[in-house]
Protein backbone atom coordinates (compact mmCIF):
# COMPACT_ATOMS: atom_id res chain seq x y z
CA UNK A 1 0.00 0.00 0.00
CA UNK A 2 2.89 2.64 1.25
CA UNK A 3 4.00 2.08 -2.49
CA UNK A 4 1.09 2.83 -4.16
CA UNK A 5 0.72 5.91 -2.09
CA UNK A 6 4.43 7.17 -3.18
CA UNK A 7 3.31 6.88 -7.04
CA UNK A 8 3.83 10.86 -8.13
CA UNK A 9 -0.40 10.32 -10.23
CA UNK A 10 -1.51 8.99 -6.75
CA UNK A 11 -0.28 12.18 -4.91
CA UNK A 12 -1.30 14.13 -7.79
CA UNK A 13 -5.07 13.07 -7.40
CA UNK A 14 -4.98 13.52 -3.47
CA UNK A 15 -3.68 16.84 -4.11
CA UNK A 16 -6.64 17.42 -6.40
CA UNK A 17 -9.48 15.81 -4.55
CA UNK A 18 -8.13 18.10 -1.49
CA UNK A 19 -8.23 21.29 -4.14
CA UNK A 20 -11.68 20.51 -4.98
CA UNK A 21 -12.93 20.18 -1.16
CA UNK A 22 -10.78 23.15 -0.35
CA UNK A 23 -12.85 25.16 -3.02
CA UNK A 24 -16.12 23.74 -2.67
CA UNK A 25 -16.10 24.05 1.34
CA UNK A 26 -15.25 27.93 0.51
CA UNK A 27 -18.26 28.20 -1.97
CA UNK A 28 -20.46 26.22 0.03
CA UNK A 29 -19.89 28.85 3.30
CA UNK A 30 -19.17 31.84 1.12
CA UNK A 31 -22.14 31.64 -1.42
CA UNK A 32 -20.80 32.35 -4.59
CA UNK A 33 -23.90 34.17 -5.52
CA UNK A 34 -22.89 37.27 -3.54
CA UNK A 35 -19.19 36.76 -3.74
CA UNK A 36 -17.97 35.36 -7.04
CA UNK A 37 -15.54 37.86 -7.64
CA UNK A 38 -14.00 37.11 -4.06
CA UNK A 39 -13.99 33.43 -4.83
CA UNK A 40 -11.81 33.76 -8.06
CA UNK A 41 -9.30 35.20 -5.94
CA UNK A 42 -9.62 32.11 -3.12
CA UNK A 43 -9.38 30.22 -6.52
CA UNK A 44 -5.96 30.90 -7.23
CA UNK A 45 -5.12 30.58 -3.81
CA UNK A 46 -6.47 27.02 -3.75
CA UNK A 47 -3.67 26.72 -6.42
CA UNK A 48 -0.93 27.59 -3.70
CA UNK A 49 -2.14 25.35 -0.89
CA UNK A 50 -2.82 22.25 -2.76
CA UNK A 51 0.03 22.58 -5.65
CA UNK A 52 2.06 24.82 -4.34
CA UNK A 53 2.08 23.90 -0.46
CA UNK A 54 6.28 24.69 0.31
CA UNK A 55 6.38 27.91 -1.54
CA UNK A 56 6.35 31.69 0.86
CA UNK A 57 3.79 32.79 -0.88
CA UNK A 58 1.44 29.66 -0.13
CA UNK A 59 2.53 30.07 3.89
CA UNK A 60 0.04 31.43 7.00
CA UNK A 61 1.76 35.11 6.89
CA UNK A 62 1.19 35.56 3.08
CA UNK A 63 -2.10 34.02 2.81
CA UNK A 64 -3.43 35.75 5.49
CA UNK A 65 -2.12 38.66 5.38
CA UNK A 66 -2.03 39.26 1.72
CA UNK A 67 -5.79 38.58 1.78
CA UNK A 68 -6.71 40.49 4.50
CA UNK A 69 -4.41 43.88 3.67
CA UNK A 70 -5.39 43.99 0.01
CA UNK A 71 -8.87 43.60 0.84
CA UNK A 72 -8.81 46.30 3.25
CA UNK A 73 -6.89 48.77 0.76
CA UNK A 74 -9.76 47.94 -1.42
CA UNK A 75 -12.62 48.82 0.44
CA UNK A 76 -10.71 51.95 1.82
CA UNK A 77 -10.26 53.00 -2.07
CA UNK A 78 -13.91 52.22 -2.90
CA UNK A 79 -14.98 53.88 0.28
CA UNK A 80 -12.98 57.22 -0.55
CA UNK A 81 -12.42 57.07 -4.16
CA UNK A 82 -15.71 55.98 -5.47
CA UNK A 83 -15.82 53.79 -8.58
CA UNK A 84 -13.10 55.44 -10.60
CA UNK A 85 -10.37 54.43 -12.48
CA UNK A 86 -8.27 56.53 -9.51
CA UNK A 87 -10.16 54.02 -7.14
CA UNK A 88 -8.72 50.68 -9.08
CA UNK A 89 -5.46 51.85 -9.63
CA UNK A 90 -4.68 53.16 -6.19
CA UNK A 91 -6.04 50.29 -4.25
CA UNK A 92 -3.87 48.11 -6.66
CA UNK A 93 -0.66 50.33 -6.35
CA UNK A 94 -1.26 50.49 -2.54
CA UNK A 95 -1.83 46.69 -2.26
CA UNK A 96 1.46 45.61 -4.20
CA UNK A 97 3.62 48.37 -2.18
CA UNK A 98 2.02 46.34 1.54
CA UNK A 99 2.37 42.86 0.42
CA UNK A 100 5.96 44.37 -0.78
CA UNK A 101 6.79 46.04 2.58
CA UNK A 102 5.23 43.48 4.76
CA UNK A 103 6.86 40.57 2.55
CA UNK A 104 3.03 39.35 2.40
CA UNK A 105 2.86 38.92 -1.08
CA UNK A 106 0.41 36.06 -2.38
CA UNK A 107 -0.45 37.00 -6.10
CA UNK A 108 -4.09 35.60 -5.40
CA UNK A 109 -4.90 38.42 -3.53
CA UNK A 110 -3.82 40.79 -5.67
CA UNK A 111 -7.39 40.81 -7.17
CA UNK A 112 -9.02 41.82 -4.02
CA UNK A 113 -8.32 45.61 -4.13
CA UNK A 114 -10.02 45.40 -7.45
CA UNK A 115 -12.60 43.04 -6.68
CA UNK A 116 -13.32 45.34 -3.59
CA UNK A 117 -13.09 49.09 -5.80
CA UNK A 118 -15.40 47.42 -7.97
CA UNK A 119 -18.19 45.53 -5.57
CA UNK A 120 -18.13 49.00 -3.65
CA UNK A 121 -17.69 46.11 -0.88
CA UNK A 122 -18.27 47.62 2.97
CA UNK A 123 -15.63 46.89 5.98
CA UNK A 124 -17.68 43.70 6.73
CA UNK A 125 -16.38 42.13 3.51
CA UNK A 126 -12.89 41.60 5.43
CA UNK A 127 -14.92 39.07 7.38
CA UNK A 128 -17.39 37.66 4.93
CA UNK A 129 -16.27 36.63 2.14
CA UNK A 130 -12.54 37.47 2.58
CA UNK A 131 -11.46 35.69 6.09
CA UNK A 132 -14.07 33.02 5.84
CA UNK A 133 -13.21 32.12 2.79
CA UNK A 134 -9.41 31.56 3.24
CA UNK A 135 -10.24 29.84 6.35
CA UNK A 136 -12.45 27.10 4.66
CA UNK A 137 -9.21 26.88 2.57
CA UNK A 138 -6.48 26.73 5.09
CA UNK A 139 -9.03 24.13 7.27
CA UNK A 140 -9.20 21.97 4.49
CA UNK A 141 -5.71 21.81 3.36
CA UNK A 142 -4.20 21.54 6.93
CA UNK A 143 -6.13 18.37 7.58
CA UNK A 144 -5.92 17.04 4.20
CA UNK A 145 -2.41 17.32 4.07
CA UNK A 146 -1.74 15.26 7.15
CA UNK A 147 -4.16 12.33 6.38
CA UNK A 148 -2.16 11.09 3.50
CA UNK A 149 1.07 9.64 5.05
CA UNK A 150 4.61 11.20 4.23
CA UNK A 151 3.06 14.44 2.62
CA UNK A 152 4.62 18.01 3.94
CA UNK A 153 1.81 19.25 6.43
CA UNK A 154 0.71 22.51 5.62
CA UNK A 155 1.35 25.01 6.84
CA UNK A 156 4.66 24.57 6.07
CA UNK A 157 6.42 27.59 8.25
CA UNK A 158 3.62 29.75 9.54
CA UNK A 159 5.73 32.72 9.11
CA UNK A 160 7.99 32.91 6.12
CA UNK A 161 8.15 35.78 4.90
CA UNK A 162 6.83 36.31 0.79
CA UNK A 163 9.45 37.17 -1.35
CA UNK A 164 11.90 35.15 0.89
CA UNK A 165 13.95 38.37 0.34
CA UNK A 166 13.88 42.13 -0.51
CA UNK A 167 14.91 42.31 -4.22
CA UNK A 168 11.32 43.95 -5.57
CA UNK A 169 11.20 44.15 -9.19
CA UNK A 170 13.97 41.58 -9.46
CA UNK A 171 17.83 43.90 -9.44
CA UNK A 172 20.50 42.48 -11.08
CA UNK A 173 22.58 42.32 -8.48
């Protein structure tokens, strides 16, 4: 059986079955009737956790906090800005300069400012959809990753900072 289980299409389809309750469990909660546009955004995250469980930007500190800050720079550009094209692009500008700064980034969740500029979404969004959302998602993949023996348990380090290091917009040297 442990054999079986260490076949790389095996672990590929666990991964996938735990994407798809990940997902589901967040649309189920969520309602993607009133929050589609959220969801796409937890859809790409369900990306990181299930495919891409080692990397920084899958991790507790950028999930979380990428989420949860670009959300919030979102709703503060709808709420002060309106609906205008000054709206989108500052909440966008102002979300990659905090998940920059904070080392937060988790390119998922660079859709919420605009999701939030353009849903004219209220402070109460940063609860429902946003934090419920990626909780049904980190739920789901912290259990499913420990049920299947040998896999890396997410989260993998709560705390790793995303980028790993400060070299924004990629110097040469």
């Amino acid at each position: 059986m442990m054999r079986l289980l260490q076949q790389p299409a095996v672990r590929l389809l666990w991964c996938l079955i735990g994407a798809a309750c990940g997902i589901a469990l967040a649309l189920f909660v969520v309602g993607p009737t009133h929050h589609a546009f959220v969801l796409a955004s937890l859809g790409g995250s369900t990306v990181f956790l299930f495919g891409l469980t080692r990397a920084p930007a899958a991790q507790l500190r950028a999930l979380l906090g990428g989420h949860l800050g670009t959300a919030a720079i979102g709703i503060a550009c709808a709420q002060f800005l309106g609906n205008s094209l000054v709206a989108y692009v500052a909440a966008v500008t102002l979300s990659l300069g905090f998940m920059l700064l904070t080392r937060t980034v988790h390119p998922p969740a660079g859709a919420n400012p605009v999701i939030m500029v353009h849903a004219q979404a209220s402070w109460s969004a940063l609860l429902d959809p946003v934090l419920l959302g990626v909780a049904c998602l980190i739920g789901v993949a912290a259990i499913w990753s420990r049920i299947y023996p040998e896999l890396v348990h997410y989260p993998v380090s709560v705390w790793e900072p995303s980028p790993p290091s400060v070299n924004w917009g990629g110097w040469s040297k």
